[in-house]
Protein backbone atom coordinates (compact mmCIF):
# COMPACT_ATOMS: atom_id res chain seq x y z
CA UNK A 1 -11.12 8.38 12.37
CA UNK A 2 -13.87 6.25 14.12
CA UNK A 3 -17.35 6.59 12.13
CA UNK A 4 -20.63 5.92 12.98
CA UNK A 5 -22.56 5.28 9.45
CA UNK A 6 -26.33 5.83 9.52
CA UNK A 7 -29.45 5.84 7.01
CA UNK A 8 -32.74 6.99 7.19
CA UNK A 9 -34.88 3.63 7.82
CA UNK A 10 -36.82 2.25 4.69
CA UNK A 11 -38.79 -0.37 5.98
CA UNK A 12 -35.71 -2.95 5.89
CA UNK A 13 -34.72 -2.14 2.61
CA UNK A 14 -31.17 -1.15 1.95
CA UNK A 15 -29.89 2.54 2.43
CA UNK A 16 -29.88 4.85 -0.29
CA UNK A 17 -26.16 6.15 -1.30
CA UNK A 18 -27.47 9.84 -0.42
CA UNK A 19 -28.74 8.95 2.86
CA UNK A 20 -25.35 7.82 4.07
CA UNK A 21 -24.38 10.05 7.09
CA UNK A 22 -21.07 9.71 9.27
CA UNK A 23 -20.27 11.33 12.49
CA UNK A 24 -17.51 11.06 14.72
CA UNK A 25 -18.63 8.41 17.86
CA UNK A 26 -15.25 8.45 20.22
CA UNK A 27 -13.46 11.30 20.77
CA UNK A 28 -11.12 12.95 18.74
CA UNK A 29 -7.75 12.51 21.05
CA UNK A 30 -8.66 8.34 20.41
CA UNK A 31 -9.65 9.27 16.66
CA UNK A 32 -6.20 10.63 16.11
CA UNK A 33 -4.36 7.40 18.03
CA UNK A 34 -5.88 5.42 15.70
CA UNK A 35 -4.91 7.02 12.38
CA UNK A 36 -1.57 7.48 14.13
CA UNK A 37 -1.51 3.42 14.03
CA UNK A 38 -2.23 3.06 10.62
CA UNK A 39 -0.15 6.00 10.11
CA UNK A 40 2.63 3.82 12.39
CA UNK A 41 1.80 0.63 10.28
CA UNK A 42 2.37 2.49 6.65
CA UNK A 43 5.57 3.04 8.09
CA UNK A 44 6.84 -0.52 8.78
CA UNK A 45 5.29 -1.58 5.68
CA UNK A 46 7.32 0.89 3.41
CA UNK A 47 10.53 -0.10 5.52
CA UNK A 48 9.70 -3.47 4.76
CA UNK A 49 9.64 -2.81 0.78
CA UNK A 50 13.10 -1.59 1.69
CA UNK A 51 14.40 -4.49 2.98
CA UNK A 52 12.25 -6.61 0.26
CA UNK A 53 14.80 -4.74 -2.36
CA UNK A 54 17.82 -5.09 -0.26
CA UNK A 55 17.07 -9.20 -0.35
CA UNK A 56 16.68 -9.13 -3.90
CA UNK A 57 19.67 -7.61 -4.89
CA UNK A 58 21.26 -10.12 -2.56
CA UNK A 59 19.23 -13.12 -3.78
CA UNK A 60 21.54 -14.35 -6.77
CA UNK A 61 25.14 -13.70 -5.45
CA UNK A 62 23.85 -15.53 -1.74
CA UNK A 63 20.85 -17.86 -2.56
CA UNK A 64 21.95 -21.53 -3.27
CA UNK A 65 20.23 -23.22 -5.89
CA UNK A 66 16.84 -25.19 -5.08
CA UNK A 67 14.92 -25.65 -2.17
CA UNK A 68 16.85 -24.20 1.17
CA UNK A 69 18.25 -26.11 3.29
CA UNK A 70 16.47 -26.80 6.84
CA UNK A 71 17.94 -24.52 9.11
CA UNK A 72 20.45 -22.30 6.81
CA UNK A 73 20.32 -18.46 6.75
CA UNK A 74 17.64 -18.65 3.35
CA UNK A 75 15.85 -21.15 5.20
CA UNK A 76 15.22 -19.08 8.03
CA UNK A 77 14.59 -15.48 6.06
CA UNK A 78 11.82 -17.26 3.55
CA UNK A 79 10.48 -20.49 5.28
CA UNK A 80 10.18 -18.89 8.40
CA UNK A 81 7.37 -16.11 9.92
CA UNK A 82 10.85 -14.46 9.71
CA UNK A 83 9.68 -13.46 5.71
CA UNK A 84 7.46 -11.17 7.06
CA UNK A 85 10.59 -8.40 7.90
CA UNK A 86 11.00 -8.89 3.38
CA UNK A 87 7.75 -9.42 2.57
CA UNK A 88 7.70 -6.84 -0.28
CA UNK A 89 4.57 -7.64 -2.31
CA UNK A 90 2.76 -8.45 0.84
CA UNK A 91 3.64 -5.04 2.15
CA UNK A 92 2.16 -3.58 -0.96
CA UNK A 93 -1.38 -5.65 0.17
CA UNK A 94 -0.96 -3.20 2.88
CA UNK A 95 -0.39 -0.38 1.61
CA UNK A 96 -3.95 -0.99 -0.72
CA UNK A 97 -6.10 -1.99 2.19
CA UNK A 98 -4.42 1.31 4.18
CA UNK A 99 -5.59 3.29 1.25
CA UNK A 100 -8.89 1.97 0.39
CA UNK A 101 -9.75 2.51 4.71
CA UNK A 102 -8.48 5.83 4.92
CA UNK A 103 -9.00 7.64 1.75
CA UNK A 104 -12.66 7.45 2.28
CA UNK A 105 -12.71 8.39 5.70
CA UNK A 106 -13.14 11.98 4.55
CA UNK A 107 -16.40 11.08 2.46
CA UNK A 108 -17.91 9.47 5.34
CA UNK A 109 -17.83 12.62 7.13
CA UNK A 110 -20.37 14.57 4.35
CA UNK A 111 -22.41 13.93 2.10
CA UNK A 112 -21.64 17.10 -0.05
CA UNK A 113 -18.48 15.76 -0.42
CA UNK A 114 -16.28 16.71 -3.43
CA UNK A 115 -15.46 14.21 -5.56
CA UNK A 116 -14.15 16.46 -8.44
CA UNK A 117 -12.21 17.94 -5.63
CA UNK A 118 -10.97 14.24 -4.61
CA UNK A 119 -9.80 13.26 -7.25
CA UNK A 120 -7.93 16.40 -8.49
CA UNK A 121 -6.38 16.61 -4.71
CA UNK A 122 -5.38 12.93 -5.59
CA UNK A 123 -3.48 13.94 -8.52
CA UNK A 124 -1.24 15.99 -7.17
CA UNK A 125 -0.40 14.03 -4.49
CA UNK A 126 0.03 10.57 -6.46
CA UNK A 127 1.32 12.15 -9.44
CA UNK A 128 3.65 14.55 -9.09
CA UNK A 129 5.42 13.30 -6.43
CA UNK A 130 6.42 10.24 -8.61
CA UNK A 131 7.56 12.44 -11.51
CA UNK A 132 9.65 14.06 -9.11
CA UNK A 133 10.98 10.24 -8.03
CA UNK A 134 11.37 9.58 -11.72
CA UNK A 135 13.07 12.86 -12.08
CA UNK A 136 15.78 11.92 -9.23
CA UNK A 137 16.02 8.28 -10.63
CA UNK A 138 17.30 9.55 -13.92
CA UNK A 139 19.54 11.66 -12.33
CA UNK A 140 20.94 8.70 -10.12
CA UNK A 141 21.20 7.31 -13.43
CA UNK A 142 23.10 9.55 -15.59
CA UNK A 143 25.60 10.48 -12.48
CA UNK A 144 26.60 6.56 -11.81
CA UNK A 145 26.78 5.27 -14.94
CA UNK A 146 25.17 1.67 -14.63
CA UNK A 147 27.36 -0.76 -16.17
CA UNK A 148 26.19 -4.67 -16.65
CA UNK A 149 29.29 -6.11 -15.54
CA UNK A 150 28.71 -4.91 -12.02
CA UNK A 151 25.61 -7.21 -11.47
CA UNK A 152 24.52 -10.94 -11.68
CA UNK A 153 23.63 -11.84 -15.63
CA UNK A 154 19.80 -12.60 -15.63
CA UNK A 155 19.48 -11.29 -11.98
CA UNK A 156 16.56 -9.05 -10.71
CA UNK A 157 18.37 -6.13 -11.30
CA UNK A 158 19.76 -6.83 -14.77
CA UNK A 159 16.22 -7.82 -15.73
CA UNK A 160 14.08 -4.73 -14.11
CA UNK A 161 16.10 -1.69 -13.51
CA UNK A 162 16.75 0.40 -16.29
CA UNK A 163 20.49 0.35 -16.96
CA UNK A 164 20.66 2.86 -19.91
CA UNK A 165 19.21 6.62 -20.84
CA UNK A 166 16.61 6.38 -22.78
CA UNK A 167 14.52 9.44 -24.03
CA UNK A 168 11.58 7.51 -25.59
CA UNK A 169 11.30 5.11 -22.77
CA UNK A 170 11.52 7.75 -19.97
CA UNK A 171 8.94 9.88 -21.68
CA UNK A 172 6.69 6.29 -21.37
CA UNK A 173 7.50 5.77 -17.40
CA UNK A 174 5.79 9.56 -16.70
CA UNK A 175 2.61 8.03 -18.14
CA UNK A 176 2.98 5.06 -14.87
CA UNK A 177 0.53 3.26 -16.54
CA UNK A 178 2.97 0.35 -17.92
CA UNK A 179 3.32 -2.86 -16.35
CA UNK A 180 6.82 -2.13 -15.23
CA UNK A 181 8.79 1.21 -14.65
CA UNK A 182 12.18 0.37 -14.89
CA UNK A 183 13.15 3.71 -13.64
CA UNK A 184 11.59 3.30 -10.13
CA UNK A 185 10.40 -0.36 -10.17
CA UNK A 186 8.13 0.56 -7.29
CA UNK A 187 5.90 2.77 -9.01
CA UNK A 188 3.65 0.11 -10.95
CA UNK A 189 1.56 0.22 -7.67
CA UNK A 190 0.38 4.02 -8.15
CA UNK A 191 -1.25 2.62 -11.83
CA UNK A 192 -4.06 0.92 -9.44
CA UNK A 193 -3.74 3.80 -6.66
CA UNK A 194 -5.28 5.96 -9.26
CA UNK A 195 -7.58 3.63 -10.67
CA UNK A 196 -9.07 2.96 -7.13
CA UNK A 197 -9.01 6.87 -6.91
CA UNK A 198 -11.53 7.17 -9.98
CA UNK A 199 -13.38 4.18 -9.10
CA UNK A 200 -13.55 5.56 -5.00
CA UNK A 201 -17.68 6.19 -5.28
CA UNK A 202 -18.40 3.22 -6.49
CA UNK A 203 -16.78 0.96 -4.00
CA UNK A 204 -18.52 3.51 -1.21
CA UNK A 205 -21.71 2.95 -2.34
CA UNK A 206 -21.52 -0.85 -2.86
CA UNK A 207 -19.48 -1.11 0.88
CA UNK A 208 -22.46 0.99 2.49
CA UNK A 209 -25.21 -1.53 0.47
CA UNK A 210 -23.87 -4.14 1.75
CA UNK A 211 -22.58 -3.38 5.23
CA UNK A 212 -25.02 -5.75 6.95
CA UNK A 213 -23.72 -8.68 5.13
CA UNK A 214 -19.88 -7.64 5.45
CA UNK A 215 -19.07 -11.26 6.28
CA UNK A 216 -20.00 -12.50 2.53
CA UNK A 217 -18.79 -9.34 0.56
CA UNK A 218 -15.62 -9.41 1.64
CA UNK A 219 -15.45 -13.12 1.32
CA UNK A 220 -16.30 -12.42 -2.31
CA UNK A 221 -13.51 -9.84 -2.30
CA UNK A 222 -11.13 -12.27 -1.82
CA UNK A 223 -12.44 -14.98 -3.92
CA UNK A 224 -12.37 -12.59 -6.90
CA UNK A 225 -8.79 -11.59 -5.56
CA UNK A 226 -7.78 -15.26 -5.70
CA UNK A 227 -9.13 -15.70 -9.31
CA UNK A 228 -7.56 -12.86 -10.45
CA UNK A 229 -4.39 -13.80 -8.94
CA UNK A 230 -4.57 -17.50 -10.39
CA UNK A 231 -5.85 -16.39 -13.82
CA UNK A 232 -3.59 -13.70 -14.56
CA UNK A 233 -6.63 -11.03 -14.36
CA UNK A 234 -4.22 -8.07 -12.29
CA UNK A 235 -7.76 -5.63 -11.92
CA UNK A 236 -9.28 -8.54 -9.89
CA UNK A 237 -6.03 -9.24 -8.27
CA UNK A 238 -5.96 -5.30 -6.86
CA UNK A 239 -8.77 -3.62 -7.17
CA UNK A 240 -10.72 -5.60 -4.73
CA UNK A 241 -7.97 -5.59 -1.94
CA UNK A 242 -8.59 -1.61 -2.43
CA UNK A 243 -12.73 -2.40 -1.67
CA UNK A 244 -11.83 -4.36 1.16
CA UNK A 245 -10.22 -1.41 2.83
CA UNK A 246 -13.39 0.61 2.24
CA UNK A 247 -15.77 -2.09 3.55
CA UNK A 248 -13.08 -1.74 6.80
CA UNK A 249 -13.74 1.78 6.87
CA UNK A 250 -17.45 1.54 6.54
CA UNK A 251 -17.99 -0.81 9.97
CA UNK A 252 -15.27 0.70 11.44
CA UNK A 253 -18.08 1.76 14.27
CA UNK A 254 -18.39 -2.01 14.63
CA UNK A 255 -14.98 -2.90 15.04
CA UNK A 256 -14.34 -0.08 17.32
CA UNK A 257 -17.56 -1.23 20.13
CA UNK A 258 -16.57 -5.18 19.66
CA UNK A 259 -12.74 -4.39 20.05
CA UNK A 260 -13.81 -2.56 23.54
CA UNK A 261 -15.68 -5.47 24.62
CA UNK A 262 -13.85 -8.00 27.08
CA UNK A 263 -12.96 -11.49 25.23
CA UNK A 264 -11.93 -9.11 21.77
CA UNK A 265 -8.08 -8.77 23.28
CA UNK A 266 -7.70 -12.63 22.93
CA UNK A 267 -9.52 -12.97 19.59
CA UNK A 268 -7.34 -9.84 18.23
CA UNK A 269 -4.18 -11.98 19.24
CA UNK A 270 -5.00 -14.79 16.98
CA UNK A 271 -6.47 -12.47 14.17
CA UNK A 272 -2.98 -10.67 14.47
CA UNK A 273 -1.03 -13.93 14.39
CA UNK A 274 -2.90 -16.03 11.51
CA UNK A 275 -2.92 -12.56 9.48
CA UNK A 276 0.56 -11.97 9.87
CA UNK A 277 0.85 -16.13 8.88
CA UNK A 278 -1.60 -15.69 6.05
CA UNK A 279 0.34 -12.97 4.32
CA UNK A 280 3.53 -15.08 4.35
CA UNK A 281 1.65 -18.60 3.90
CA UNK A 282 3.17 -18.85 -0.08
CA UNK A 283 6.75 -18.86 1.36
CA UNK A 284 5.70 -21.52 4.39
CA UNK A 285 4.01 -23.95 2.23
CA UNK A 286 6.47 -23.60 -0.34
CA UNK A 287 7.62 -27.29 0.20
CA UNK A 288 4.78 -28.43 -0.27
CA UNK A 289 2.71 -25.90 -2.46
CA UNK A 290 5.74 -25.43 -4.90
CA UNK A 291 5.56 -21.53 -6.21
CA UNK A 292 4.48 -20.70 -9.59
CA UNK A 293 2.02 -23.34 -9.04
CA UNK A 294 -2.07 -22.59 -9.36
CA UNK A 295 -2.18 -23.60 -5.55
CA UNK A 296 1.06 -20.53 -4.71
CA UNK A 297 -1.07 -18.10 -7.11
CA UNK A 298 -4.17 -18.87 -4.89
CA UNK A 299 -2.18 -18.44 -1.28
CA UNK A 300 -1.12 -15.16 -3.06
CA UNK A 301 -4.34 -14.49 -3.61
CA UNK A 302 -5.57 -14.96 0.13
CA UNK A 303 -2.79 -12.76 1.21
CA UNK A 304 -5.36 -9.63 0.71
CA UNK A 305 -7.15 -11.18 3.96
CA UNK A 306 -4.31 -11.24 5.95
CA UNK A 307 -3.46 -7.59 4.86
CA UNK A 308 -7.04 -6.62 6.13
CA UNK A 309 -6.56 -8.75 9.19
CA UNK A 310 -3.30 -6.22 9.92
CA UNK A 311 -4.96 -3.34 9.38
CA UNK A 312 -7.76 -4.08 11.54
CA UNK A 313 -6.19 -5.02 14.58
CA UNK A 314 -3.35 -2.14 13.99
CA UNK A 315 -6.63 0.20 14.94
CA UNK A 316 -8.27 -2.48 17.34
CA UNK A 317 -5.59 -4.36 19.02
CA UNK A 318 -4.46 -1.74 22.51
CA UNK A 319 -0.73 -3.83 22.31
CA UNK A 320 -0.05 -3.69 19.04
CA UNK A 321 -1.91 -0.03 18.41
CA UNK A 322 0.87 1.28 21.09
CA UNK A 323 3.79 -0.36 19.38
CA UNK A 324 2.74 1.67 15.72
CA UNK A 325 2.36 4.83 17.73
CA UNK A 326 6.10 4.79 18.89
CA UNK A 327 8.57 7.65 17.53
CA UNK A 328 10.20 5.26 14.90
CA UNK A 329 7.04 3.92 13.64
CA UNK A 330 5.46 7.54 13.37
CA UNK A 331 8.73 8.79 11.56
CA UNK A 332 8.58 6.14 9.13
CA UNK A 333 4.96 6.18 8.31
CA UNK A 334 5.55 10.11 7.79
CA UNK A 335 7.81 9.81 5.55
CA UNK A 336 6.55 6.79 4.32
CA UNK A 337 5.16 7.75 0.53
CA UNK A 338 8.57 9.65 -0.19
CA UNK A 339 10.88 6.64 1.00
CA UNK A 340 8.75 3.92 -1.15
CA UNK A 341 9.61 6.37 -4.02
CA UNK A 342 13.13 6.74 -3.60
CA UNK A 343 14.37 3.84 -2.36
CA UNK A 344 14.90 1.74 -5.01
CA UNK A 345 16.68 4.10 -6.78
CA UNK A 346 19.23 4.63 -4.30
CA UNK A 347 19.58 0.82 -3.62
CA UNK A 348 19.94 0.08 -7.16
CA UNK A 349 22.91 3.16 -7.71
CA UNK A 350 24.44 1.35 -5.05
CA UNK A 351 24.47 -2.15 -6.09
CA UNK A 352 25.69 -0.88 -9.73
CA UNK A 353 28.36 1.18 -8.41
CA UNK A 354 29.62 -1.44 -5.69
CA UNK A 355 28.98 -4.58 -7.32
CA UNK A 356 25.76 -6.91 -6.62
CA UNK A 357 28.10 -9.14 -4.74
CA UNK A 358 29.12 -6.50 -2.10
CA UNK A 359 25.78 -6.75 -1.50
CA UNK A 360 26.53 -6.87 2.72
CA UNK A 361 27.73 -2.96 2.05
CA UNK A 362 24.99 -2.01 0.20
CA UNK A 363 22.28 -3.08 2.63
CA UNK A 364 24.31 -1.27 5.59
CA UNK A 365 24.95 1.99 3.51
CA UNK A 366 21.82 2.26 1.40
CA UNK A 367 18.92 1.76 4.33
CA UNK A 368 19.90 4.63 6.52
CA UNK A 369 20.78 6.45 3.07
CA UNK A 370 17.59 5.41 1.98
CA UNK A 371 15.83 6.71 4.87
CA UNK A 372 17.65 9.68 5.03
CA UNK A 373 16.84 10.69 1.06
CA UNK A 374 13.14 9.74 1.77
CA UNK A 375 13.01 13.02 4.59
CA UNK A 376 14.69 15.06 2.27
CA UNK A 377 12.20 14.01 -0.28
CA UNK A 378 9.31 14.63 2.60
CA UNK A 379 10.53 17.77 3.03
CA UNK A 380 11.76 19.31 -0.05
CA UNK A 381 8.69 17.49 -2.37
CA UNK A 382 5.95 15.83 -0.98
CA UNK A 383 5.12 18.21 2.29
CA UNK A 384 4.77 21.26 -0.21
CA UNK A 385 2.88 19.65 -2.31
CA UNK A 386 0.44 18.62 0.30
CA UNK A 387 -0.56 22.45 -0.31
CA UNK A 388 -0.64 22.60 -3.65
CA UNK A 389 -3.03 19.39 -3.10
CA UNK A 390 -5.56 21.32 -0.96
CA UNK A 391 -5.25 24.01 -3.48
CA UNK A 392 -6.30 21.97 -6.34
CA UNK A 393 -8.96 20.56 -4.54
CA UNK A 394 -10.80 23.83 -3.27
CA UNK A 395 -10.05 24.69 -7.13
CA UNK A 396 -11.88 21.88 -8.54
CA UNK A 397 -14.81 22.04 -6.38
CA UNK A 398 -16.00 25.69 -6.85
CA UNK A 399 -15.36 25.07 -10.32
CA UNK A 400 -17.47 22.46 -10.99
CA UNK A 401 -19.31 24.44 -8.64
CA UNK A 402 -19.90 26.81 -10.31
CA UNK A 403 -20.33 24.91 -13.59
CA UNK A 404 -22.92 23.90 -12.06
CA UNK A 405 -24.94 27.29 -11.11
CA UNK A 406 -24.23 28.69 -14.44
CA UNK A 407 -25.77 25.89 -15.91
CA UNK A 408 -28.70 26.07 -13.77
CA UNK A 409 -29.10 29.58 -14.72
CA UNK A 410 -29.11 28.95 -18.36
C-alpha cells in the first residue's frame, strides 16, 4: 500500500517516532495493484531460487573446468544478463528488500500498532511453516534413501544436503539458527528474517529520522552491506538490505508522485535495466574481477542496490508493474513462501534417486513437481496457518494488553 508519512512540525527538527502518522494517499483498487506487483515479483524471485538449484546440481557433471568459453552454453547462462533467470543469492536480495518494504506497511498505518502482536504473528508464519518443510525433508529423506554414489564427489550436493538420518543433527536444524541446514539448504535465510522481525522498530524509527536525507542513508546501507560482505561480517551483509526495504516503504509517497510525473517512465527504464545489471555484475565482470576476490565480495555487496532498484520500479514502473500482475506471476508469488521451502528438497530426492548426471530429467520433472508440492504445501500448511497467525497476534496484544492495565492498577 501507498503511504503518506507525516509529523507534527517541530521547528525543523526531526519527527518524533510517536508522531509518525500514515494514511492511505491513492486509492485502494491502485494500492492493491501495487502489492499485487511485489506480490508478482516474490513470485519470479522464488522460481528463480528454483532454477538457481536446478543449475547447481547440474554445475559439476556439465561445467568445464576454468573460465567459459566465449559463446558456449556456460558462457551464455553466467556471463550473460542471461544469469539473472539463476540468480539464486541475488533472488534472496529480493526477497529481504520485499520483506523489509512490506512488513512495515502495516505499522505505518497506526501508531498503536502491536508490536508484541507482530512479532508473535511473525512466528507462526516464519516458524512453523519451516518445521513443517523440515518435517517433509526428512521424510523425502528416509523414503529415498540418499546414497553417495549417485552424485558428483565434492559436488554441491555431496557437500550441503544432508545425505544421512541423523537425530541429533535434525533436532539442531529446528533451531534454524545454524549457518547451514542441510535438511532444507534454503532455510538459513529465515535466521535473518527473524532477526529483522525483532529488530523491525528500530529500523522504522531510524528510516522515518532520516527520510529527508534518504539519498545518504541508504548509501550508507550499502556501504555497510559491502563491508560486511568483503569482511566476512554476515549481520552487516543482511541486515541492512532488510533497512533498505523499510526506508523504500517509508518514501513510498515520494516514489509514487515522481513515478506519475512525465520524464519518470524513461528514468524507470534505466533504473530497471542497471538494477537488473547490478545484481548480476559479479558474474559479468568475472573476467576481469576474478570471484572470491575482495573486488567480487564488494560487487556482491552492491547487489543489495540493485535488489532495491527491482523492487522499486516493480511498484513504479506501469510496463513492468503489468507484467508481475499477470496470472503466472500472481500464482507464483502466492505460493511463493511454500515453494522456496520445498523445493530443494524435492530437487535434491531427485538428483539422489536419478543420478546428478541425469541432471536434464531432473530439471524437467522436478520444476513442475516442485511447483506442484509448493500448492499443496500453500494449501495444506501455510494458508491455515495464516489463521492461526492472526490468532496469535490478537492473543499477544490483549495480553500484553492487559499486562499492562493490571499493572497500572497495582
Amino acid at each position: 500500500m501507498t503511504v503518506e508519512v507525516r509529523s507534527e512540525p517541530d521547528q525543523g527538527r526531526a519527527p518524533e517516532p510517536s508522531a509518525v502518522v500514515a494514511k492511505p494517499v491513492v486509492p485502494r483498487r491502485r494500492n492493491r495493484e501495487r502489492l499485487h506487483a511485489l506480490d508478482g515479483l516474490r513470485g519470479v524471485a522464488a522460481f528463480i531460487v528454483v532454477l538457481h538449484h536446478v543449475l547447481l546440481i547440474a554445475q559439476p557433471v556439465s561445467q568445464p573446468p576454468g573460465e567459459p568459453a566465449p559463446l558456449s552454453a556456460w558462457w551464455w547462462l553466467e556471463r550473460t544478463p542471461l544469469k539473472l533467470l539463476t540468480a539464486g543469492h541475488e533472488a534472496v536480495l529480493v526477497f529481504f528488500v520485499l520483506s523489509g518494504c512490506v512488513v512495515v506497511l502495516p505499522a505505518l498505518k497506526r501508531v498503536d500498532f502491536s508490536w508484541p502482536g507482530f512479532v508473535a504473528s511473525r512466528v507462526v508464519r516464519l516458524l512453523l511453516p519451516a518445521w513443517a518443510a523440515i518435517a517433509f525433508a526428512s521424510l523425502l529423506l528416509v523414503i529415498v534413501p540418499r546414497l553417495p554414489q549417485q552424485v558428483t564427489g565434492d559436488s554441491w550436493l555431496a557437500r550441503q544436503v544432508q545425505s544421512d538420518w541423523s537425530w541429533p543433527r535434525l533436532v539442531v536444524q529446528f533451531s534454524l539458527m545454524g549457518q547451514v541446514v542441510p535438511y532444507d539448504n534454503v532455510l538459513w535465510t529465515l535466521k535473518w528474517e527473524f532477526l529483522f522481525s525483532l529488530l523491525l522498530p528500530g529500523f522504522l524509527v531510524v528510516a522515518v529520522l532520516l527520510q529527508r536525507w534518504w539519498l545518504p542513508a541508504g548509501l550508507l546501507a550499502v556501504g555497510l552491506g559491502v563491508a560486511g560482505t568483503v569482511g566476512g561480517i554476515q549481520p552487516l551483509e543482511y541486515l541492512p538490505v532488510f533497512f533498505l526495504g523499510v526506508l523504500v516503504a517509508v518514501r513510498l509517497r515520494a516514489i509514487e508522485g515522481w513515478s506519475e510525473s512525465r520524464g519518470a517512465k524513461r528514468v524507470l527504464v534505466v533504473v530497471l535495466v542497471l538494477s537488473a545489471l547490478l545484481l548480476v555484475g559479479e558474474f559479468l565482470l568475472a573476467p576481469i574481477v576474478p570471484m572470491g576476490s575482495d573486488g567480487s565480495h564488494a560487487l556482491i555487496g552492491m547487489e543489495a542496490l540493485g535488489a532495491v532498484g527491482v523492487v522499486v520500479c516493480a511498484g513504479a514502473a506501469t510496463r513492468f508493474r503489468h507484467l508481475l500482475e499477470r496470472r503466472v506471476p500472481q500464482f507464483l508469488g502466492r505460493i511463493s513462501f511454500s515453494l522456496y521451502l520445498v523445493h530443494l528438497p524435492v530437487l535434491a530426492t531427485l538428483a539422489f534417486l536419478l543420478g546428478d548426471w541425469n541432471w536434464p530429467v531432473v530439471g524437467l520433472i522436478g520444476v513442475p513437481l516442485a511447483v506442484l508440492t509448493g500448492w499443496g504445501f500453500f494449501r495444506l500448511v501455510e494458508k491455515p496457518l495464516h489463521k492461526v497467525a492472526r490468532a496469535a497476534k490478537r492473543g499477544a496484544g490483549r495480553a500484553v494488553e492487559r499486562y499492562v492495565r493490571a499493572d497500572r492498577r497495582g
